[in-house]
Structure formats: structure tokens, C-alpha cells
C-alpha atoms as a PDB file:
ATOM      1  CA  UNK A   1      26.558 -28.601 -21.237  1.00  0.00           C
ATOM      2  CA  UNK A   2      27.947 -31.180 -23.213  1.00  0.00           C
ATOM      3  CA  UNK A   3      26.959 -32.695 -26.418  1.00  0.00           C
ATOM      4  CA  UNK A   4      26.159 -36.065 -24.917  1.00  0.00           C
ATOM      5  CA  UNK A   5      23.811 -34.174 -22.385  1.00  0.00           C
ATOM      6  CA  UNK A   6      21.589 -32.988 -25.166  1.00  0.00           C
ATOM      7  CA  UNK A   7      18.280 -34.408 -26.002  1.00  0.00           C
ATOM      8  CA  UNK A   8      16.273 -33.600 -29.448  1.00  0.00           C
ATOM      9  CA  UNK A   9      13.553 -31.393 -28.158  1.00  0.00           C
ATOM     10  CA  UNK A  10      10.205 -32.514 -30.690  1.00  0.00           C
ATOM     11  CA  UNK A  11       8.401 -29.604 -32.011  1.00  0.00           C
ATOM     12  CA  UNK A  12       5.401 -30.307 -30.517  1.00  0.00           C
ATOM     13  CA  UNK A  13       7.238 -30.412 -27.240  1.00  0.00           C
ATOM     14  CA  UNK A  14       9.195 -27.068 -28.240  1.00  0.00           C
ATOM     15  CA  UNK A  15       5.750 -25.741 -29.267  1.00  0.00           C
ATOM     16  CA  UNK A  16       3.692 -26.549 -25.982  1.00  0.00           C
ATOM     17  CA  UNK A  17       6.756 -25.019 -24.141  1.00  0.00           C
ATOM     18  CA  UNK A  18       7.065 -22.122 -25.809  1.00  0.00           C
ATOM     19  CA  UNK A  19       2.770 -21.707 -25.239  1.00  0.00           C
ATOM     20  CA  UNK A  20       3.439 -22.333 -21.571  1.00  0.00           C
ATOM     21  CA  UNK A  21       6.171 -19.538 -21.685  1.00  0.00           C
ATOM     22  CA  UNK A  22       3.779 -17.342 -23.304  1.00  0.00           C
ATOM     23  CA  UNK A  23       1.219 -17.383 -20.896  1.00  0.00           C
ATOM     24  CA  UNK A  24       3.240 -17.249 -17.590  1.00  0.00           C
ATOM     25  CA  UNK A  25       4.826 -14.239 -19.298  1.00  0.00           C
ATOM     26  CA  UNK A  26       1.903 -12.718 -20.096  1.00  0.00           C
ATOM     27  CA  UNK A  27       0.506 -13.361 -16.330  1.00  0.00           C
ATOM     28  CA  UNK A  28       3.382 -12.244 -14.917  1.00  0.00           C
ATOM     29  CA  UNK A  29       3.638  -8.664 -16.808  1.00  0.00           C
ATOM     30  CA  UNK A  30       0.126  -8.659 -15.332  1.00  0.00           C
ATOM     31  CA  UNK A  31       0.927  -9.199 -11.757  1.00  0.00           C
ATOM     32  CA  UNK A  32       3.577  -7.249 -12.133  1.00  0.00           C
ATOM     33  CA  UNK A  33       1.575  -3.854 -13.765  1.00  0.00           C
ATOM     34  CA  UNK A  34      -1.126  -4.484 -11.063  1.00  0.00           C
ATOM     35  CA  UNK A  35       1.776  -4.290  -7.836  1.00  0.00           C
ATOM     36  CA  UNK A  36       3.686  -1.381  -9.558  1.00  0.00           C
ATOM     37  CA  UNK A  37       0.189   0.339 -10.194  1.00  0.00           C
ATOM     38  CA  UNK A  38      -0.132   0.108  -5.854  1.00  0.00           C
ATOM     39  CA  UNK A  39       3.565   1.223  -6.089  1.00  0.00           C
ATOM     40  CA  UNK A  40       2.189   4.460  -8.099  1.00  0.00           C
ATOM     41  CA  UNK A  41       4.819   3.004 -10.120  1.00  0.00           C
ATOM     42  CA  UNK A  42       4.809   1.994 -14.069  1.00  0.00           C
ATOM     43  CA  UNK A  43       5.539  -1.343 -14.941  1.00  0.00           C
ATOM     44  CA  UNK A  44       8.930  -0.618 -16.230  1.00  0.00           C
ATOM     45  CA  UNK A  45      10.110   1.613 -13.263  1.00  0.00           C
ATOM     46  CA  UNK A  46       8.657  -1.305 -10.893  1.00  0.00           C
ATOM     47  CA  UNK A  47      11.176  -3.816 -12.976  1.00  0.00           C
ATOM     48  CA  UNK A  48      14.251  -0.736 -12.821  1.00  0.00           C
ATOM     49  CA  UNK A  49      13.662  -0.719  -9.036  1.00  0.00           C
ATOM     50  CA  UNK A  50      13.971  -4.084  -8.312  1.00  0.00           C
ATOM     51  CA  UNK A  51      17.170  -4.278 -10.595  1.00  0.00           C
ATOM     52  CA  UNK A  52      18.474  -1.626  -8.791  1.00  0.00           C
ATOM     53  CA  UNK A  53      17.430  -3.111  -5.821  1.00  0.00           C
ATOM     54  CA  UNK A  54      19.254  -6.461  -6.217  1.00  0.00           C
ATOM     55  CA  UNK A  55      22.898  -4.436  -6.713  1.00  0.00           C
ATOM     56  CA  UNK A  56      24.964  -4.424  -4.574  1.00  0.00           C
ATOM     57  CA  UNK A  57      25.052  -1.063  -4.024  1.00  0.00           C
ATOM     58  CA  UNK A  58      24.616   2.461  -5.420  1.00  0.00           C
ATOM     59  CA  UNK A  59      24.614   2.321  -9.202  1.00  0.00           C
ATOM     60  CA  UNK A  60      25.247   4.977 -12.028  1.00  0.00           C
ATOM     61  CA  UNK A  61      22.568   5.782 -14.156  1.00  0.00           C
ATOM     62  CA  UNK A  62      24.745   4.257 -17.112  1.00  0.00           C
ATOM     63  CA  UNK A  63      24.983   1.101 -14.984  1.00  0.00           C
ATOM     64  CA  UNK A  64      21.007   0.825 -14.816  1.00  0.00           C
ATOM     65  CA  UNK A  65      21.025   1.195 -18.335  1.00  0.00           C
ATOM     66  CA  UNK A  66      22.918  -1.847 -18.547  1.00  0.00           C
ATOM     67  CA  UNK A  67      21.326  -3.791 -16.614  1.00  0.00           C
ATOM     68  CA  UNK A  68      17.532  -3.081 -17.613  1.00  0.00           C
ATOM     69  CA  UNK A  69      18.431  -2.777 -21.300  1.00  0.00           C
ATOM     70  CA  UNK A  70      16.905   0.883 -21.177  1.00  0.00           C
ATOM     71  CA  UNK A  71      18.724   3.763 -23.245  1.00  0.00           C
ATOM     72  CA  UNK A  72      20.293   6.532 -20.888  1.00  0.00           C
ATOM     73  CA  UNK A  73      17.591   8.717 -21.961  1.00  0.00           C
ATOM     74  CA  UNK A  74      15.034   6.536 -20.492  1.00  0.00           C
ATOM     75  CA  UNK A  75      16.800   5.646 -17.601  1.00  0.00           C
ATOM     76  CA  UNK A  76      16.846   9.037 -16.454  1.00  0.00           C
ATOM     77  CA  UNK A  77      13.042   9.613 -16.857  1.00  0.00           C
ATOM     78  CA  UNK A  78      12.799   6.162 -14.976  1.00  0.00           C
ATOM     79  CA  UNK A  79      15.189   7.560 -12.253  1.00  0.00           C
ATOM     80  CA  UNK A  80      13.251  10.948 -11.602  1.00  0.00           C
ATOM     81  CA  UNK A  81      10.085   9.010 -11.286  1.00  0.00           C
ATOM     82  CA  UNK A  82      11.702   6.854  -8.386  1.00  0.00           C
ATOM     83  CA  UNK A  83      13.123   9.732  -6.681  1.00  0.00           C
ATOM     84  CA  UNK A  84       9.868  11.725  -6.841  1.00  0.00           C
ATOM     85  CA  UNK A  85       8.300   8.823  -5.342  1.00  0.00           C
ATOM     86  CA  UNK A  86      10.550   8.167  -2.660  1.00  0.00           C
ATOM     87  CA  UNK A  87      12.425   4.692  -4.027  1.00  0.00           C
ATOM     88  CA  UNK A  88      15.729   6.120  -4.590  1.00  0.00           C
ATOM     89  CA  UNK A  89      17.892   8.980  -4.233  1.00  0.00           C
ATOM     90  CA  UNK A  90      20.575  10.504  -6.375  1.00  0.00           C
ATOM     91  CA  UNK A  91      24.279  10.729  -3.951  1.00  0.00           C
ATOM     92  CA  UNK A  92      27.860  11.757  -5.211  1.00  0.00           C
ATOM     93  CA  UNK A  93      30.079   9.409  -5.449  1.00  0.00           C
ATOM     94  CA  UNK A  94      32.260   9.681  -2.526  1.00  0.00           C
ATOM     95  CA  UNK A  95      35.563   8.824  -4.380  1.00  0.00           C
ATOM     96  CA  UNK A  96      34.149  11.055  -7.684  1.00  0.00           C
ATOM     97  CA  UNK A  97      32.386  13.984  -6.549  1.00  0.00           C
ATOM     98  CA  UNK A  98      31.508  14.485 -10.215  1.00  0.00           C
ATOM     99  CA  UNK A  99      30.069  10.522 -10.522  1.00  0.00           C
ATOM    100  CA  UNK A 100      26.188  10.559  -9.351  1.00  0.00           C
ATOM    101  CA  UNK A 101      24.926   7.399  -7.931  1.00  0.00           C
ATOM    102  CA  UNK A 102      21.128   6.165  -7.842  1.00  0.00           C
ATOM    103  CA  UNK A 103      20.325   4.765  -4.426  1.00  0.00           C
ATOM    104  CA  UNK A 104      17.719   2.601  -3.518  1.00  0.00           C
ATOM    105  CA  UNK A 105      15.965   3.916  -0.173  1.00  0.00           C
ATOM    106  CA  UNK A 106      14.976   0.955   2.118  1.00  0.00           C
ATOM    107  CA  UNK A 107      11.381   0.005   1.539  1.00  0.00           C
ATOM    108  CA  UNK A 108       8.474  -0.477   3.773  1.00  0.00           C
ATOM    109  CA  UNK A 109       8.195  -3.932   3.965  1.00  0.00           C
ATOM    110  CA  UNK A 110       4.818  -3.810   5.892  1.00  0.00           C
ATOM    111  CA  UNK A 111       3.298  -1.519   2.530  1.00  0.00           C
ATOM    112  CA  UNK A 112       5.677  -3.718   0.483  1.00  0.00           C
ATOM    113  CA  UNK A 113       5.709  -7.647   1.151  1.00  0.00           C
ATOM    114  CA  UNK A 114       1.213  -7.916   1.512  1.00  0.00           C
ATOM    115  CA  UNK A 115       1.759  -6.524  -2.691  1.00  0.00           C
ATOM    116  CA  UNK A 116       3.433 -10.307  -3.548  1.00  0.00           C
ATOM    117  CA  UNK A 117       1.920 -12.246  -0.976  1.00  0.00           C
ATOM    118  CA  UNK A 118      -0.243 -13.964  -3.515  1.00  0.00           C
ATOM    119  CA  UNK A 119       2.829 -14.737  -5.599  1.00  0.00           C
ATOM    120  CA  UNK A 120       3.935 -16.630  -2.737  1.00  0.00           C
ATOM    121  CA  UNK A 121       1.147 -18.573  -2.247  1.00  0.00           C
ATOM    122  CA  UNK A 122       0.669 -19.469  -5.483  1.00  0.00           C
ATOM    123  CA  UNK A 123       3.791 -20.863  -5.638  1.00  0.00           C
ATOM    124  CA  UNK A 124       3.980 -22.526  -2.565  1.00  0.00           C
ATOM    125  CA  UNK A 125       0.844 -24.275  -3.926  1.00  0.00           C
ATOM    126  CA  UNK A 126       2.315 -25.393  -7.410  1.00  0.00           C
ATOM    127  CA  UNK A 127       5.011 -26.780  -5.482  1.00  0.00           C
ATOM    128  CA  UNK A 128       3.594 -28.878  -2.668  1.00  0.00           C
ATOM    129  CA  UNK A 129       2.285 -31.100  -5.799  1.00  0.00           C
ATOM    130  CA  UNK A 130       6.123 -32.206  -6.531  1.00  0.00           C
ATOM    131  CA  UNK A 131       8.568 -34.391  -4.417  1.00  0.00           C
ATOM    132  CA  UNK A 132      11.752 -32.829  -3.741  1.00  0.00           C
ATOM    133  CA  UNK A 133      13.648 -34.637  -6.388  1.00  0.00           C
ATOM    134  CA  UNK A 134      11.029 -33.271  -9.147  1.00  0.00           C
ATOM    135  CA  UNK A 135      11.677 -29.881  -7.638  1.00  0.00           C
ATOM    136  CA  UNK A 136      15.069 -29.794  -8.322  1.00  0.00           C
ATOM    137  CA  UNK A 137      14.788 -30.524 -11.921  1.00  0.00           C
ATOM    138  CA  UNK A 138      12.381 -27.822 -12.080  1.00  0.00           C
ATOM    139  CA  UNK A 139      14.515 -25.772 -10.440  1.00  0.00           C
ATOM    140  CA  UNK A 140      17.146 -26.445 -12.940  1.00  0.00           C
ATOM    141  CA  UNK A 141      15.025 -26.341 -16.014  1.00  0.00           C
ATOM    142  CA  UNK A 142      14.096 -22.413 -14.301  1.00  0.00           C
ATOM    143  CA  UNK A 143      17.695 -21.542 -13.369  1.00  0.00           C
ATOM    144  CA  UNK A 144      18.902 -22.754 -16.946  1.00  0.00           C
ATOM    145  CA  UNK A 145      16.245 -20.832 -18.598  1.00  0.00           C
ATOM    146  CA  UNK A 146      16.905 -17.796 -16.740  1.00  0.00           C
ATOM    147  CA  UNK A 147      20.908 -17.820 -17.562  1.00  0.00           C
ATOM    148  CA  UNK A 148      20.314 -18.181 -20.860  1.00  0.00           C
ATOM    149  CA  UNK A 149      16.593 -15.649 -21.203  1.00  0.00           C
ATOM    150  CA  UNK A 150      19.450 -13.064 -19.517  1.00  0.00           C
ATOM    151  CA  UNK A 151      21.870 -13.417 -21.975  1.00  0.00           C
ATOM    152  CA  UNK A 152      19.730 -12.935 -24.732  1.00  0.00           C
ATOM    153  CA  UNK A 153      17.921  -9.852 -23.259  1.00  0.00           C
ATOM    154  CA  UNK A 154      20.833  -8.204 -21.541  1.00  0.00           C
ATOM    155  CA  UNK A 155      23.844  -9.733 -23.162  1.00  0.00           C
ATOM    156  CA  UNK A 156      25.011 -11.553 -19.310  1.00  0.00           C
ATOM    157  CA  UNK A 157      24.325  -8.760 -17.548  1.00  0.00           C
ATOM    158  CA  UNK A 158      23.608  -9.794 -14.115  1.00  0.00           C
END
């Protein structure tokens, strides 16, 4: 963005923000705990998984690392726990038989999709109350946000 395209930001503007960010945060960690609890999942494998899940394709334990911010060590703890509970499996690497790759095992979307229903609803509800043109700054404000949130927690890692 250029510098003409910037606009001071007040504190108390920065500081209601940054209260509003806090909260939906905090409620989201929440939701999040609860579904991965139905999962029999932790909150943190729930979050690996659907990492994992957005790759396109198998992925190294190294690369989940990456992408979650997780050490190695903890990745691999994160990765038994999804294999023992049926989420993933470990493969060879087909053009490295020494290379291990996680794979995500297709989920039951009928046990799977009823978990974030609410989510959906909620959301559908927050945004019924904007016209389409107020949706798409919001939907820039979020996309900007997340760009730069993911840059700061995973250094740009996708």
C-alpha cells in the first residue's frame, strides 16, 4: 500500500480495535477447543490438522513445522496423535523412499461439518446486517489483517 493510502489510526481507535481483536480471539480459541474436544482432538492438533488439511498435498513433518510454527519435536507428538486417531497417515515418499509424508485421511463430513455449523450461522447472521459494498471492505480489512497476522506468526508461510 502506498503512502498516500495511509490514514493515522487514533489510539482510541487502535485501542477499541485491538479490544475487539482480543475478544474474537479469545472466542474463537474457545470454539475452537470445544470442536477439537468432539474431535478427541487438542486444540493445537485440531489447528495442525486443518493446516495440513489446506496443503496441497502430503507434507513432511518438517513442512508442518513450518507452517504451524511448532518445533519438530512437537510436531511429531502432534502427528502420532492424528494418526492414532485416524486423521492422517504416515506414506513414503514415492520419489524418496527414505522421505515420510503426513497424509490427511478424508474426513467424515456428516461427523465433521454439524461441529461448525454454528460458526456458519453466526456469520451468516453478522453479515446479513451489511450491504454488499460494506462487505467488501470488511472483507478487505479481514484479508489484510490475515496477510499481515501470518507474517508475523509464521514469517509468510502460507
Amino acid at each position: 500500500m502506498s503512502e498516500e493510502n495511509r490514514y493515522p489510526v487514533p489510539p482510541e481507535v487502535l485501542a477499541r480495535f485491538a479490544e475487539y481483536g482480543r475478544e474474537s480471539s479469545t472466542l474463537a480459541v474457545l470454539r475452537h477447543a470445544q470442536i477439537a474436544e468432539k474431535m478427541g482432538l487438542s486444540a493445537t492438533d485440531h489447528k495442525a490438522l486443518d493446516l495440513a488439511a489446506r496443503a496441497e498435498g502430503p507434507l513432511t513433518a518438517g513442512e508442518i513445522a513450518r507452517v504451524t510454527g511448532l518445533s519438530t519435536g512437537a510436531v511429531t507428538g502432534v502427528i502420532d496423535r492424528l494418526e492414532r486417531a485416524g486423521f492422517v497417515r504416515r506414506v513414503r515418499d514415492a520419489n524418496d523412499r527414505r522421505k515420510v509424508l503426513v497424509e490427511v485421511l478424508p474426513l467424515d463430513e456428516d461427523t465433521v461439518a454439524p461441529l461448525f455449523a454454528s460458526a456458519l450461522v453466526v456469520t451468516e447472521k453478522v453479515l446479513e446486517k451489511f450491504t454488499p459494498a460494506e462487505r467488501d471492505v470488511i472483507e478487505r480489512y479481514q484479508s489484510e489483517l490475515i496477510a499481515l497476522m501470518r507474517e508475523d506468526v509464521l514469517g509468510g508461510n502460507p
